[in-house]
Protein backbone atom coordinates (compact mmCIF):
# COMPACT_ATOMS: atom_id res chain seq x y z
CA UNK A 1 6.67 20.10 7.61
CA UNK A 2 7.47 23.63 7.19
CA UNK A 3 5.77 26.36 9.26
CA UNK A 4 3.49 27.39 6.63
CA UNK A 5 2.76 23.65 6.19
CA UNK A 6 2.35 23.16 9.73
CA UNK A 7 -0.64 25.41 9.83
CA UNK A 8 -2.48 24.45 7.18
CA UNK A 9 -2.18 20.99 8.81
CA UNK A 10 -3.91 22.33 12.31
CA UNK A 11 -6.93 24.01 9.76
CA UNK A 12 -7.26 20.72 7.94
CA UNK A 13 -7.22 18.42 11.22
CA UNK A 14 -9.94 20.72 12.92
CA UNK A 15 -12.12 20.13 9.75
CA UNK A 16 -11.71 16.56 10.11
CA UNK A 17 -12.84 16.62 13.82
CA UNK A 18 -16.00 18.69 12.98
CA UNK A 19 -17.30 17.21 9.75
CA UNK A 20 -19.39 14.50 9.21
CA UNK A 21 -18.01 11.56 6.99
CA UNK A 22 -20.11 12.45 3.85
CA UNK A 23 -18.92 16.52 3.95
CA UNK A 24 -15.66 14.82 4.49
CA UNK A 25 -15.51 12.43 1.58
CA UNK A 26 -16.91 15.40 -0.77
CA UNK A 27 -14.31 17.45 0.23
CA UNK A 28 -11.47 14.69 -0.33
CA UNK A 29 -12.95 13.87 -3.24
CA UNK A 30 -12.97 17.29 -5.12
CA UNK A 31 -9.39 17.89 -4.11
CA UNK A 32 -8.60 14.36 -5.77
CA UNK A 33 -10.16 15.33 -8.53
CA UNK A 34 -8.54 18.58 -8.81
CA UNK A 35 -5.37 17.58 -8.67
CA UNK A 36 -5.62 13.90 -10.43
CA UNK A 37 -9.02 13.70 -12.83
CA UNK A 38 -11.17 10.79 -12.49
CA UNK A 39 -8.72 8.32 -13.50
CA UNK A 40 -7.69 5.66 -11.23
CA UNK A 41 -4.25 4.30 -11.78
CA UNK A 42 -3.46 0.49 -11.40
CA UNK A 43 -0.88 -1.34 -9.66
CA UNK A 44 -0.47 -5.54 -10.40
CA UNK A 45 0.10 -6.78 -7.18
CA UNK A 46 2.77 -10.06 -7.13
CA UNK A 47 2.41 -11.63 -3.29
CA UNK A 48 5.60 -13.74 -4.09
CA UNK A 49 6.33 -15.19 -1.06
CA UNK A 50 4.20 -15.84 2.54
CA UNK A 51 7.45 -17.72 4.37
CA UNK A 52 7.67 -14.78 6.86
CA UNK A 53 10.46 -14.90 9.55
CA UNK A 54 8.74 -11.93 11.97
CA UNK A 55 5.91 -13.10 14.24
CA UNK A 56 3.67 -9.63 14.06
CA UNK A 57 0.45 -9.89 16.35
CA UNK A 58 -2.07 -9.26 13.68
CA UNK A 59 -0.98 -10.89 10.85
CA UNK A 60 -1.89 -14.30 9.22
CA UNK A 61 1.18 -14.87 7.69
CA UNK A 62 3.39 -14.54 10.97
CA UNK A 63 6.06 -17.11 11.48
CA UNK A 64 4.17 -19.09 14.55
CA UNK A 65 0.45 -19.65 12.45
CA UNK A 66 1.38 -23.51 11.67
CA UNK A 67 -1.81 -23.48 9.59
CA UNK A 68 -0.32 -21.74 6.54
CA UNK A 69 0.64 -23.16 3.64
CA UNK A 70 3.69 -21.68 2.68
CA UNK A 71 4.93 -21.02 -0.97
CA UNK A 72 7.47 -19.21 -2.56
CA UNK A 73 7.79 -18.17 -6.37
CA UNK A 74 10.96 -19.05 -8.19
CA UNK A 75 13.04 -16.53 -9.75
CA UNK A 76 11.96 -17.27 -12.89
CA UNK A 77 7.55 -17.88 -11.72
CA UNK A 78 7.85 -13.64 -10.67
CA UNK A 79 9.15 -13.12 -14.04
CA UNK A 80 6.46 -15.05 -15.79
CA UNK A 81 4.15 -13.28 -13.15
CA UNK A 82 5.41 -9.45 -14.50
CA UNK A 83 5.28 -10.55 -18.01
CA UNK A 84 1.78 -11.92 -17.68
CA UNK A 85 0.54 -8.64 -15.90
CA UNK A 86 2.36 -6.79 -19.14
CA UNK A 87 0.44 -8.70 -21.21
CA UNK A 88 -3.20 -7.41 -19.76
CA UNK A 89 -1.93 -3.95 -20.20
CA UNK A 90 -0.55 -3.52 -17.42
CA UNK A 91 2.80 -0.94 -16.49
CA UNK A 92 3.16 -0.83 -12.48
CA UNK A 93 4.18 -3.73 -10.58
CA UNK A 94 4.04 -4.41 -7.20
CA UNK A 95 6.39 -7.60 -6.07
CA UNK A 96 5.37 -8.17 -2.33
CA UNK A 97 6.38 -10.26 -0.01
CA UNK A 98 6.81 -11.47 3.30
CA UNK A 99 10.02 -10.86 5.18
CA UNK A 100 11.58 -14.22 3.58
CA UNK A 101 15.09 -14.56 3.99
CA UNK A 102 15.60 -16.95 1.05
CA UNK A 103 15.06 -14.20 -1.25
CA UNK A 104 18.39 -12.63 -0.46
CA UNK A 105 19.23 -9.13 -1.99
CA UNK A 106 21.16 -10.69 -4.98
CA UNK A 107 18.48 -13.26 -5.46
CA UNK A 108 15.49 -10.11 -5.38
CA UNK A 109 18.01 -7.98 -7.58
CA UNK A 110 18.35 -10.95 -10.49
CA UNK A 111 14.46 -11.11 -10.54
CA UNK A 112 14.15 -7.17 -10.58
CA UNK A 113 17.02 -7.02 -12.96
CA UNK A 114 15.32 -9.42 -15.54
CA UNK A 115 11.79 -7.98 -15.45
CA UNK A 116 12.99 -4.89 -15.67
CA UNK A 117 15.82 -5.52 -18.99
CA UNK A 118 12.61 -7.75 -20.54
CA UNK A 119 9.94 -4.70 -19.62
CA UNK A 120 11.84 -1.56 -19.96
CA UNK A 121 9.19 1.13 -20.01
CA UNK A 122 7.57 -0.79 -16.72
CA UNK A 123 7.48 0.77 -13.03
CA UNK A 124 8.81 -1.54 -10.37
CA UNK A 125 7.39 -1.17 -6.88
CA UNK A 126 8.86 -3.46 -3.86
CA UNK A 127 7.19 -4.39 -0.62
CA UNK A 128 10.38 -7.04 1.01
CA UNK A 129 10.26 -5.41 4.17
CA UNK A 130 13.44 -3.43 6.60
CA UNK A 131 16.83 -3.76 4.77
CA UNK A 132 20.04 -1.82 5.07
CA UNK A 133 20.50 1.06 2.95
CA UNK A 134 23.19 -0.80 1.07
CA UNK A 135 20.63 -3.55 0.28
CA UNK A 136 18.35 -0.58 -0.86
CA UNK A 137 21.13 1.07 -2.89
CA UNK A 138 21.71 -2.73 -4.77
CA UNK A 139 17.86 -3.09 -5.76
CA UNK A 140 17.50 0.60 -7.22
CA UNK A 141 20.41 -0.06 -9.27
CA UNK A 142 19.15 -3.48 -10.63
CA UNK A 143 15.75 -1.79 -12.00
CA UNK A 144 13.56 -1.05 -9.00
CA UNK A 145 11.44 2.45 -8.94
CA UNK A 146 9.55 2.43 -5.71
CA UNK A 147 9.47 1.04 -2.65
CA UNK A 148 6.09 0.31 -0.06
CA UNK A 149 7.29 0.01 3.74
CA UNK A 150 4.21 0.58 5.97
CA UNK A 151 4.48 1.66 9.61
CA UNK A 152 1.44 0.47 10.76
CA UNK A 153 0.73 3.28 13.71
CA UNK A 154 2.62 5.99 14.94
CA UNK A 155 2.18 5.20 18.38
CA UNK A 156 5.69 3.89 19.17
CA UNK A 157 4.62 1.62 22.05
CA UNK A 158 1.70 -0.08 20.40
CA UNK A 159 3.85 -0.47 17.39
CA UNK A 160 6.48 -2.16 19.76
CA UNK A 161 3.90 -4.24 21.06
CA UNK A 162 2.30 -5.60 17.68
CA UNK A 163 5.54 -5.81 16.15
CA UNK A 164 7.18 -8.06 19.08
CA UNK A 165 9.96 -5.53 19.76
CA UNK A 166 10.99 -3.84 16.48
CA UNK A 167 11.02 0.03 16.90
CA UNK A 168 8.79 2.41 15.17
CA UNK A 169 12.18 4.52 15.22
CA UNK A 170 13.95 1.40 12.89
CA UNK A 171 10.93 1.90 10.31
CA UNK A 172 11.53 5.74 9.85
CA UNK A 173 14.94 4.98 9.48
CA UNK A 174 13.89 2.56 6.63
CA UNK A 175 11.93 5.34 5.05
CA UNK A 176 14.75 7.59 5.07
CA UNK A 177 17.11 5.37 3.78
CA UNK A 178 14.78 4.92 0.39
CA UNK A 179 14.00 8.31 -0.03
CA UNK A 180 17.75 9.13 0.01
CA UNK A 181 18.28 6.06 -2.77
CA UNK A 182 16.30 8.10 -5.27
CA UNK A 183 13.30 6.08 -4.91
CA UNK A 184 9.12 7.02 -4.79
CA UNK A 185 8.58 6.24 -1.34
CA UNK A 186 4.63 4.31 0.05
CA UNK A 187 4.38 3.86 3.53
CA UNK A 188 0.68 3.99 5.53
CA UNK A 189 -1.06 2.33 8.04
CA UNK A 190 -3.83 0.35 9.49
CA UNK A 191 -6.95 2.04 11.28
CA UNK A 192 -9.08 0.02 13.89
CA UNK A 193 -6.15 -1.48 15.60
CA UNK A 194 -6.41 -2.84 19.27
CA UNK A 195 -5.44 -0.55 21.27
CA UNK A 196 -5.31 2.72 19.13
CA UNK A 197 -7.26 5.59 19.84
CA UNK A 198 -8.68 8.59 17.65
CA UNK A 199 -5.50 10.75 18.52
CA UNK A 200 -3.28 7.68 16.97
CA UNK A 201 -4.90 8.01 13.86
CA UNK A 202 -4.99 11.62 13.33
CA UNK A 203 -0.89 11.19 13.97
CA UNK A 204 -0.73 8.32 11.64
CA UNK A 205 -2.20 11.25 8.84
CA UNK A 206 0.34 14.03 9.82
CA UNK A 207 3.37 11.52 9.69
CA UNK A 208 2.23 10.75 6.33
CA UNK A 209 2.62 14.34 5.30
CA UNK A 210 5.45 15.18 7.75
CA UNK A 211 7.25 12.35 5.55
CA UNK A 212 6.11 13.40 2.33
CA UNK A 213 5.07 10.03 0.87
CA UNK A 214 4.91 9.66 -2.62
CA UNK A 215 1.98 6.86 -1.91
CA UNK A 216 0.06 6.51 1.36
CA UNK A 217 -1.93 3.15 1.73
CA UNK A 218 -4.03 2.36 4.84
CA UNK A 219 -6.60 -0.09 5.30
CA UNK A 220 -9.02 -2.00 8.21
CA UNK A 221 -7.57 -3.79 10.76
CA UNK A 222 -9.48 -7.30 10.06
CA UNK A 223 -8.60 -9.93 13.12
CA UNK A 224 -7.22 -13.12 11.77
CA UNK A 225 -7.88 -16.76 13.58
CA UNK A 226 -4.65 -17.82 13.40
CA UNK A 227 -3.05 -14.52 15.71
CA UNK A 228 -3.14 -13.56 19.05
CA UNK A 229 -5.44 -10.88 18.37
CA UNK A 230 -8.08 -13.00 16.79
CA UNK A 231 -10.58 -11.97 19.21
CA UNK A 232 -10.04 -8.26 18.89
CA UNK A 233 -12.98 -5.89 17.88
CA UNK A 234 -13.61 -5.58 13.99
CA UNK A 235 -14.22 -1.73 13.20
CA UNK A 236 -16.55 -0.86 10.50
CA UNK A 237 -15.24 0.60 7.54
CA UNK A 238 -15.65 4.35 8.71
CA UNK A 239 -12.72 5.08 9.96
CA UNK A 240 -11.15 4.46 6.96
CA UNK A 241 -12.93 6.08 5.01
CA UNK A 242 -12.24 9.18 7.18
CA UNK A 243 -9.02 8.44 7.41
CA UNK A 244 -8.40 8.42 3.55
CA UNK A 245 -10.33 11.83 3.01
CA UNK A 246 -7.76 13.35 5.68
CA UNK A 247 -5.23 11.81 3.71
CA UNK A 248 -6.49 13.32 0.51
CA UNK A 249 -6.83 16.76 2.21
CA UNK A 250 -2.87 16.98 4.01
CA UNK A 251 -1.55 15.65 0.53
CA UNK A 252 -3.28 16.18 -2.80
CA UNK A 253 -0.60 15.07 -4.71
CA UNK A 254 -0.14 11.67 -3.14
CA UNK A 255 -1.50 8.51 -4.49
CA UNK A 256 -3.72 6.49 -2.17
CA UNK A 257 -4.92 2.85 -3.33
CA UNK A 258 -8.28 2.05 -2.55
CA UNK A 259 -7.12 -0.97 -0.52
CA UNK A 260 -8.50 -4.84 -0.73
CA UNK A 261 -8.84 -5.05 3.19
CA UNK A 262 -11.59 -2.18 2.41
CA UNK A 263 -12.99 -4.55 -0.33
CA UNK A 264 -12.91 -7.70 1.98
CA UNK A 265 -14.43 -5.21 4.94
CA UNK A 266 -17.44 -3.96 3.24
CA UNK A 267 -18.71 -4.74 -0.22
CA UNK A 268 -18.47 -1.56 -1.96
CA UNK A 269 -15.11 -0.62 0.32
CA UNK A 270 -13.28 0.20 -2.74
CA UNK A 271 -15.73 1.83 -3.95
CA UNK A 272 -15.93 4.48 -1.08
CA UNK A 273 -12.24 4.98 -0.49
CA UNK A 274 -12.72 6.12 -4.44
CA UNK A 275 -15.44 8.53 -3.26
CA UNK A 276 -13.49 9.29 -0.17
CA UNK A 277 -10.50 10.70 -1.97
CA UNK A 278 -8.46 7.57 -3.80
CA UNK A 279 -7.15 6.74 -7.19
CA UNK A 280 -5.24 3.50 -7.16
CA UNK A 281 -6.57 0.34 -7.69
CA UNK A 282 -4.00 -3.07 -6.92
CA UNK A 283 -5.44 -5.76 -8.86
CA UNK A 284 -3.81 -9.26 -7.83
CA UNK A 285 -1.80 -10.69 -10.60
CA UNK A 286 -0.31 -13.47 -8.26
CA UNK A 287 -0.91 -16.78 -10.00
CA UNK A 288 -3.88 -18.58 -9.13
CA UNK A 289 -2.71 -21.74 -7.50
CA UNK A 290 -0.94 -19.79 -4.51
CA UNK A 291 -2.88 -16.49 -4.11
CA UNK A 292 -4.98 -18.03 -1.91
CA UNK A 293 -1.94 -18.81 0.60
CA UNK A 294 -1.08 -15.07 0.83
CA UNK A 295 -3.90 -14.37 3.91
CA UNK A 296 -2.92 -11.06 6.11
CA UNK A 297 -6.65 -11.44 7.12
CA UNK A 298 -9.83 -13.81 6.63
CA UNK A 299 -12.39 -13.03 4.05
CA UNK A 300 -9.86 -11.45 0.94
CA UNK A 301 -11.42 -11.11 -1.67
CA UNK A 302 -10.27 -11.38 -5.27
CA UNK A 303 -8.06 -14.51 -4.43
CA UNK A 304 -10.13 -16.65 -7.11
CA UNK A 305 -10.43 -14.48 -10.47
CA UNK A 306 -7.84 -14.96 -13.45
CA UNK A 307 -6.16 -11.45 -13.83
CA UNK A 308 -7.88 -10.29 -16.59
CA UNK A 309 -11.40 -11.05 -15.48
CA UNK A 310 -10.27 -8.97 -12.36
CA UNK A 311 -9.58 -5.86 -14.26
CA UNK A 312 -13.17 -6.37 -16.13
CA UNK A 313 -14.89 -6.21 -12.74
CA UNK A 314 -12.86 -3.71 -11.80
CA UNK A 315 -13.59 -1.54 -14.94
CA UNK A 316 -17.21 -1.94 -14.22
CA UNK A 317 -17.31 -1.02 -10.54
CA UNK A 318 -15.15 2.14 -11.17
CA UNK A 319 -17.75 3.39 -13.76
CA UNK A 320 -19.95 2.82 -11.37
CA UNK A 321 -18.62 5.54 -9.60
CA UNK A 322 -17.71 7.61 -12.36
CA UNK A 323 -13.96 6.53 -12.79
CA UNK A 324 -11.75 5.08 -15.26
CA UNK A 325 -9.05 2.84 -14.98
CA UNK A 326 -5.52 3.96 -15.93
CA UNK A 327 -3.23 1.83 -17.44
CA UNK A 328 -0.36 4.52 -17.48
CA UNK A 329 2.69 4.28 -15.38
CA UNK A 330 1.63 6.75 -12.39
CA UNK A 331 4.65 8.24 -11.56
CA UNK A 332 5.07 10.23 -8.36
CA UNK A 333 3.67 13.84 -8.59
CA UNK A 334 6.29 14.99 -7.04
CA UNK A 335 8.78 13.59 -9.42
CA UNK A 336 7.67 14.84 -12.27
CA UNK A 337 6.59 18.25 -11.07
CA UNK A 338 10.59 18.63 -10.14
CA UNK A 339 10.72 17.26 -13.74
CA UNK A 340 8.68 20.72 -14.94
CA UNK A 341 10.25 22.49 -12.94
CA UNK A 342 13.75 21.63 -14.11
CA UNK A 343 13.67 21.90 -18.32
């Protein structure tokens, strides 16, 4: 961050340590409407693999749970998948995966390649996890847009520590590598995690601004059975909720998805991270049969309803709140300001 930046940053953090959550979420939530209306941009979300080779502490996916059922969607099942979000109106994909090694580069590229010549006008978002910027380079050219690589925390020890060994350093290097492919760059984090403190979280916010991000998602830390941190404390969904109002306030322009953790956390989670400052919604377009293998955490919700009966209950809830969903592409705001800027 620039100087000028850097200051504003210090104003905006002391207002977050003084204000209650409410005066927080007001404030988030003017800014976001501001800067991006009521409307509340979707995302389908593809979970096309869970055959993960990393072992992460808190996640139920991790190579050593034996309980999951793996599955893995053929080349041509994630087409079917992007074609069937299409269908329900649809324009923003998110293919997400674990870190499966089967999906090589060339195989992920074919699939990208073939939604992408099929669905022309359609944003491509990918969530495969640390590659080399030559990998990177080989996916934007086959069709993909964006790119979601979350760090998790800031703190580099604890991330270390969940992460079995792999450097926060190696995922900032990640980041850097994407945003210097051309593409919109999502990172974020989790709040509530063992072992973080308030401090971690306010540094999780300013590294999301110190990077820029095009998208920041965060979400509760919700202990899974089938980790070694399934008896770790569950956090209430409060500090998320402040954490996605400070969000809103260091970066206006940025899109922030209210997350399905929040949903499986607290009944109307989605709900407040709208009123706390968000405008993305990720229904799950993964098909039916596997969606319920794809568990980071217990209690997801949404891992039952056909796609389009998804976007119905979403439509209610966010006029329940006042929103409206979006079925536009959502570019980066920074993108196509530069865009303005440049004719």
């Amino acid at each position: 961050m620039n100087a000028r930046a850097s200051a504003d940053a210090k104003d905006i953090v002391d207002y977050y340590r003084r204000a209650g959550t409410e005066e927080l979420a007001l404030s988030a939530r003017k800014v976001c409407e501001e800067v991006h209306g009521k409307k509340i941009l979707l995302r389908a979300l593809i979970e096309f693999s869970n055959d993960c080779g990393l072992d992460c502490l808190y996640c139920g996916i991790r190579a050593g749970n034996a309980s999951v059922e793996r599955y893995r969607l053929s080349e041509d099942e994630l087409v079917a998948a992007a074609e069937e979000a299409y269908d329900a109106g649809l324009r923003s994909f998110v293919l997400q995966s674990a870190e499966d090694a089967w999906y090589t580069t060339e195989r992920l590229a074919a699939a990208v390649h073939r939604i992408k010549d099929r669905l022309p006008e359609a944003a491509i978002t990918l969530s495969c996890g640390i590659k080399t910027r030559s990998q990177y380079r080989r996916l934007k050219a086959a069709g993909a847009d964006r790119y979601l690589l979350r760090f998790e925390t800031s703190d580099p020890e604890l991330h270390a520590r969940l992460r079995n060994g792999i450097s926060l350093d190696r995922r900032l290097r990640a980041l850097d590598d994407l945003r210097s492919e051309g593409y919109q760059v999502g990172s974020g984090f989790m709040t509530g995690l063992p072992g973080e403190t308030e401090e971690t979280r306010i540094a999780n916010a300013l590294l999301c601004a110190e990077l820029e991000l095009d998208m920041v998602g965060i979400g509760p830390f919700i202990p899974h059975p089938g980790t070694p941190l399934a008896g770790a404390k569950r956090e209430t969904i409060e500090l998320t909720l402040r954490m996605t109002s400070l969000l809103r306030l260091l970066m206006p322009y940025a899109h922030l998805p209210a997350t399905t953790a929040a949903g499986s956390l607290d009944p109307e989670g989605r709900e407040k991270m709208i009123l706390a400052g968000a405008n993305v919604l990720m229904p799950n377009m993964t098909p039916s049969p596997v969606r319920k293998n794809y568990l980071l955490y217990p209690g997801k919700i949404c891992i039952d309803e056909a796609g389009e009966k998804c976007l119905g209950c979403l439509a209610l809830r966010m006029r329940s709140v006042d929103r409206e969903l979006s079925f536009e592409r959502g570019d980066s705001r920074r993108l196509i300001a530069e865009a303005v800027d440049g004719a």
